[in-house]
Protein backbone atom coordinates (compact mmCIF):
# COMPACT_ATOMS: atom_id res chain seq x y z
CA UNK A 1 -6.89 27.57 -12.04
CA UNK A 2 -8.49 25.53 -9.18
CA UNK A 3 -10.39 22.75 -9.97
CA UNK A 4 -14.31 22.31 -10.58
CA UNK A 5 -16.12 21.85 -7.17
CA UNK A 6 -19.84 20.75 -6.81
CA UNK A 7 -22.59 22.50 -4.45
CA UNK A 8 -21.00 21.36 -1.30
CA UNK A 9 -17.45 22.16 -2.00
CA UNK A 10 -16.04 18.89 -2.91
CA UNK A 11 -13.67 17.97 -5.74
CA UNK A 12 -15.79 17.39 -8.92
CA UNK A 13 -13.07 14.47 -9.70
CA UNK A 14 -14.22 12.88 -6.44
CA UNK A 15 -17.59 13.06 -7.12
CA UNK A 16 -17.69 9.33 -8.43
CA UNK A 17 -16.51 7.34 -5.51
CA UNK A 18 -19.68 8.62 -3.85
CA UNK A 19 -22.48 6.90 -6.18
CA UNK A 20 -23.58 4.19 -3.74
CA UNK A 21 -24.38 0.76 -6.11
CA UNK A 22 -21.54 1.93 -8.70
CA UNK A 23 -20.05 -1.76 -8.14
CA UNK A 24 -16.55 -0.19 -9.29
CA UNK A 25 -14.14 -3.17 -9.87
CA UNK A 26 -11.41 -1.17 -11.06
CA UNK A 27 -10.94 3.11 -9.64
CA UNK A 28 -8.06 4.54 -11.73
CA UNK A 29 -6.12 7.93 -10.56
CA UNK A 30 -3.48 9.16 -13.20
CA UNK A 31 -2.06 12.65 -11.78
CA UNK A 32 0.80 14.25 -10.10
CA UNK A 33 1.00 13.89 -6.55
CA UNK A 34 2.51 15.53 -4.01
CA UNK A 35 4.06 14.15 -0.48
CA UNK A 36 5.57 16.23 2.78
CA UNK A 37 6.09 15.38 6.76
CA UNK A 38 2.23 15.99 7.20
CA UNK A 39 -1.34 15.08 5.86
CA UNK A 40 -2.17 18.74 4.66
CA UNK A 41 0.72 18.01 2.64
CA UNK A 42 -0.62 14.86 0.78
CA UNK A 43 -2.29 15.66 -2.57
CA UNK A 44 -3.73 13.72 -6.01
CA UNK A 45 -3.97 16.18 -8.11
CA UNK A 46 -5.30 19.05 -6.60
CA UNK A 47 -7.17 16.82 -4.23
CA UNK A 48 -5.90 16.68 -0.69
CA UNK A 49 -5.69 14.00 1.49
CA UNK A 50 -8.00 15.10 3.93
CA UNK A 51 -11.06 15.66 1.08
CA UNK A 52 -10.98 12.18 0.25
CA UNK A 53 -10.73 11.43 3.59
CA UNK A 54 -14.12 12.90 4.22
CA UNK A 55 -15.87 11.35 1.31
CA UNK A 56 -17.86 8.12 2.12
CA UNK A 57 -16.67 6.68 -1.19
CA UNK A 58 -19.93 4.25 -1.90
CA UNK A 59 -18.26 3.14 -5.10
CA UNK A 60 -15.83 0.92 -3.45
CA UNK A 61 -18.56 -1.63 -3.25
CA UNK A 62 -17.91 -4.76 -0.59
CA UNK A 63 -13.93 -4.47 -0.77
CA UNK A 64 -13.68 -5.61 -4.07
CA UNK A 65 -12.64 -2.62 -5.85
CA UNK A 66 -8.93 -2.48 -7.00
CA UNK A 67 -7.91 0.88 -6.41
CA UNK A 68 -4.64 1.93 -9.12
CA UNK A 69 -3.10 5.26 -7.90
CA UNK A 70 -0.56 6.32 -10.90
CA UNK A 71 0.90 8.89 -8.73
CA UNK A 72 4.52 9.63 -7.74
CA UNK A 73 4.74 8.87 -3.89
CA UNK A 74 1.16 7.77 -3.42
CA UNK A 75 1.91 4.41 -1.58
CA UNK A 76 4.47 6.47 0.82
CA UNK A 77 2.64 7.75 4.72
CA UNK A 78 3.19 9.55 7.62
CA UNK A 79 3.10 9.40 10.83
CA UNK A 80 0.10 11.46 12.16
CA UNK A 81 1.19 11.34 15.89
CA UNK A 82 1.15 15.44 15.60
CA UNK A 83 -3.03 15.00 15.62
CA UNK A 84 -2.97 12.54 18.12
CA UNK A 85 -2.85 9.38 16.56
CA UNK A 86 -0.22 6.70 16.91
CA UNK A 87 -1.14 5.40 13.17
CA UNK A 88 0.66 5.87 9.87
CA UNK A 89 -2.01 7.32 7.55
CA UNK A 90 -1.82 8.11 3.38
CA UNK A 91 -3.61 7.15 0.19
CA UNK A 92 -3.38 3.39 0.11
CA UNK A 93 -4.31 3.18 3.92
CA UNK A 94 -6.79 5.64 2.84
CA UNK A 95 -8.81 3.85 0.44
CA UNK A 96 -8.53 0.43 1.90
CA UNK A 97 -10.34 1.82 5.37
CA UNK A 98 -12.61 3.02 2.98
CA UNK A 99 -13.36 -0.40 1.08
CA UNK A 100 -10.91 -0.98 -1.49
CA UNK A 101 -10.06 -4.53 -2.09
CA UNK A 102 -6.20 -3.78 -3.12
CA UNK A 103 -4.34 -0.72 -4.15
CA UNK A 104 -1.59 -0.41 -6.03
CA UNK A 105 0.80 3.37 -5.53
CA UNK A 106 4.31 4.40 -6.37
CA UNK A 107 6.86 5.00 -3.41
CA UNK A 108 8.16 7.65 -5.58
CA UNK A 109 8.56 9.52 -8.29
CA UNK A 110 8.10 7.40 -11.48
CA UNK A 111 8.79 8.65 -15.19
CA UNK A 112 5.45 8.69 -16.82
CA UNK A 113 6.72 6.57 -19.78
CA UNK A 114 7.17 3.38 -17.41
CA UNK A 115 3.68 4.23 -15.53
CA UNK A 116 1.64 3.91 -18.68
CA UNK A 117 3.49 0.75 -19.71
CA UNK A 118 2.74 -0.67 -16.13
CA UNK A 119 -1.02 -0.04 -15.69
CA UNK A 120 -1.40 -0.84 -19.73
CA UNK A 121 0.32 -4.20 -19.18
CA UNK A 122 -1.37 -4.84 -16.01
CA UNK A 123 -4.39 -4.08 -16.85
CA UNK A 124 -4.15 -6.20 -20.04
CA UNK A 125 -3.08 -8.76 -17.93
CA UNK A 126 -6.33 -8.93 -15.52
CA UNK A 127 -8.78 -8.95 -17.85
CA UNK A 128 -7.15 -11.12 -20.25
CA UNK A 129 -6.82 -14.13 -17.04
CA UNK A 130 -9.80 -12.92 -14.05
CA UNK A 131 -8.39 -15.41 -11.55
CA UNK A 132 -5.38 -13.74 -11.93
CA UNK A 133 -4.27 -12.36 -8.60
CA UNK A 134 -3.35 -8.66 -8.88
CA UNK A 135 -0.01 -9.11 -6.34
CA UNK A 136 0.51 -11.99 -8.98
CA UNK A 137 0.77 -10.05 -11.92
CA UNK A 138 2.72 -6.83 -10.58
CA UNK A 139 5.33 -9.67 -9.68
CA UNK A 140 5.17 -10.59 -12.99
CA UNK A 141 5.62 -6.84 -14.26
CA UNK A 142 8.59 -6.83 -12.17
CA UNK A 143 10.14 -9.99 -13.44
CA UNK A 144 9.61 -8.90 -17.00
CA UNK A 145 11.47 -5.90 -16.44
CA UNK A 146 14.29 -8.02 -14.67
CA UNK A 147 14.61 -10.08 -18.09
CA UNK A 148 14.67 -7.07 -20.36
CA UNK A 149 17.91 -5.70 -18.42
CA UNK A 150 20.81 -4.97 -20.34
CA UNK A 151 23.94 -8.16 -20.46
CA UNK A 152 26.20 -6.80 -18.91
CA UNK A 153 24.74 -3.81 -17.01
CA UNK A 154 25.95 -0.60 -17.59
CA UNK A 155 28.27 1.85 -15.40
CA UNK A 156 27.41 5.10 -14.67
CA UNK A 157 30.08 6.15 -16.55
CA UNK A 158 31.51 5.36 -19.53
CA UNK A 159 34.88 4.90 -21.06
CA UNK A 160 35.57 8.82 -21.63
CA UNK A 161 34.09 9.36 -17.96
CA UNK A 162 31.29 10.91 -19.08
CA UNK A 163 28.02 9.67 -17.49
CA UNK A 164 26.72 6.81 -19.60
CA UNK A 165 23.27 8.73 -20.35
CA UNK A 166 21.57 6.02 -22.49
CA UNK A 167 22.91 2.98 -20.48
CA UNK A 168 21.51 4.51 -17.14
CA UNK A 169 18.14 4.27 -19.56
CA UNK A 170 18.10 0.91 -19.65
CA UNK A 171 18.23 0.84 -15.77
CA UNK A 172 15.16 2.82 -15.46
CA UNK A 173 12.33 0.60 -15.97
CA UNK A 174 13.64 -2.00 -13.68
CA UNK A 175 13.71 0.55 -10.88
CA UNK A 176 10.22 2.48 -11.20
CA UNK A 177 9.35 -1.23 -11.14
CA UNK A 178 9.99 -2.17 -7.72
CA UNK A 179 8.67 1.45 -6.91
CA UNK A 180 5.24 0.47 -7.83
CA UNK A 181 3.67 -1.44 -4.28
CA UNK A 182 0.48 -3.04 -4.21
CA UNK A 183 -1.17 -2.89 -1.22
CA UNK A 184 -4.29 -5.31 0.07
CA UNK A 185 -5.30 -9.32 0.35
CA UNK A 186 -2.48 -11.30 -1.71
CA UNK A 187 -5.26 -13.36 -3.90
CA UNK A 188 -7.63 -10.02 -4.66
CA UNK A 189 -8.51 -10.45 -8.21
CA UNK A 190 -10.25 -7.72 -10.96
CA UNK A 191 -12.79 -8.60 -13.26
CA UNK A 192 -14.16 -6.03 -15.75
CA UNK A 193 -17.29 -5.72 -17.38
CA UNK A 194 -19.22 -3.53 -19.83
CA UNK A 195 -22.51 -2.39 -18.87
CA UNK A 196 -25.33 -2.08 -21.19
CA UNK A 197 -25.38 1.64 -20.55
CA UNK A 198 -21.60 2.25 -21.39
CA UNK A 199 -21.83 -0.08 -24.57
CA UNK A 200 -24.06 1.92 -25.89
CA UNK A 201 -22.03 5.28 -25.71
């Protein structure tokens, strides 16, 4: 079933990165994604690249909004020299033209386990330190998973050359890791707050 659209045929799920004055500090996308060797082949969701593309996305107020794409291959581009650009366009080049402070996106496909535990812990992470910067604590994310890896590592295969199922487990978080990329100005910080309005619901 398609998605919801509004009067003028965009995305209903879009609709919020056009309310001018929003003052979004934090714009979070959880959904599958889809990548090919073109731009009509770049999707969140159901949402293309070229519909967001088109949107003047008022939300992202002054480049201060950290945009979090939790989508398999949303940090990955391509090269749009077929309509006449020399320029290597996709999501996170996407949403920083359009005013995003930093964005964070997967280079690939990332079990959806490890994604929740990374925005969860980074998440907690910013709003439990503001000054925090957010390059800063997906390095720490990273290093985290680096401690956590088994002593010694795992083969692929174990002793009765069977593939080693539960020790190539272990591996996994360390590797969707380094797939997460952030994307933006090195020191870009988040601070959250709760409006009056959204305290009360």
């Amino acid at each position: 079933m398609p998605p919801p659209r509004d009067r003028e045929g965009r995305p209903e799920t879009a609709g919020e990165l056009l309310r001018g004055g929003l003052g979004a500090g934090l714009v979070y996308m959880g959904c599958h994604a889809t990548h090919g060797p073109n731009l009509y082949k770049l999707k969140l969701g159901t949402v293309t690249w070229n519909e967001l593309n088109g949107l003047d996305m008022s939300a992202l107020d002054g480049r201060r909004t950290l945009v979090c794409l939790n989508a398999c291959h949303s940090a990955r581009f391509v090269n749009n020299r077929p309509l006449g650009e020399n320029a290597l366009r996709g999501f996170a080049e996407l949403f920083l033209r359009k005013g995003a402070g930093g964005c964070i996106a997967t280079s690939g496909k990332v079990g959806d386990d490890v994604a929740h535990t990374l925005i969860r812990d980074l998440v907690g992470r910013l709003c439990a330190d503001p000054e925090l910067p957010v390059a800063r604590a997906l390095r720490d994310f990273r290093a985290a998973a680096v401690a956590q890896l088994p002593d010694p590592l795992p083969f692929v295969y174990g002793d009765d050359d069977a593939i080693d199922a539960e020790g190539q487990r272990q591996i996994l978080p360390i590797l969707y890791s380094f797939m997460f990329l952030y994307f933006g100005h090195p020191l870009t910080t988040l601070r959250l707050s709760v409006r009056a309005q959204e305290a009360r619901t």
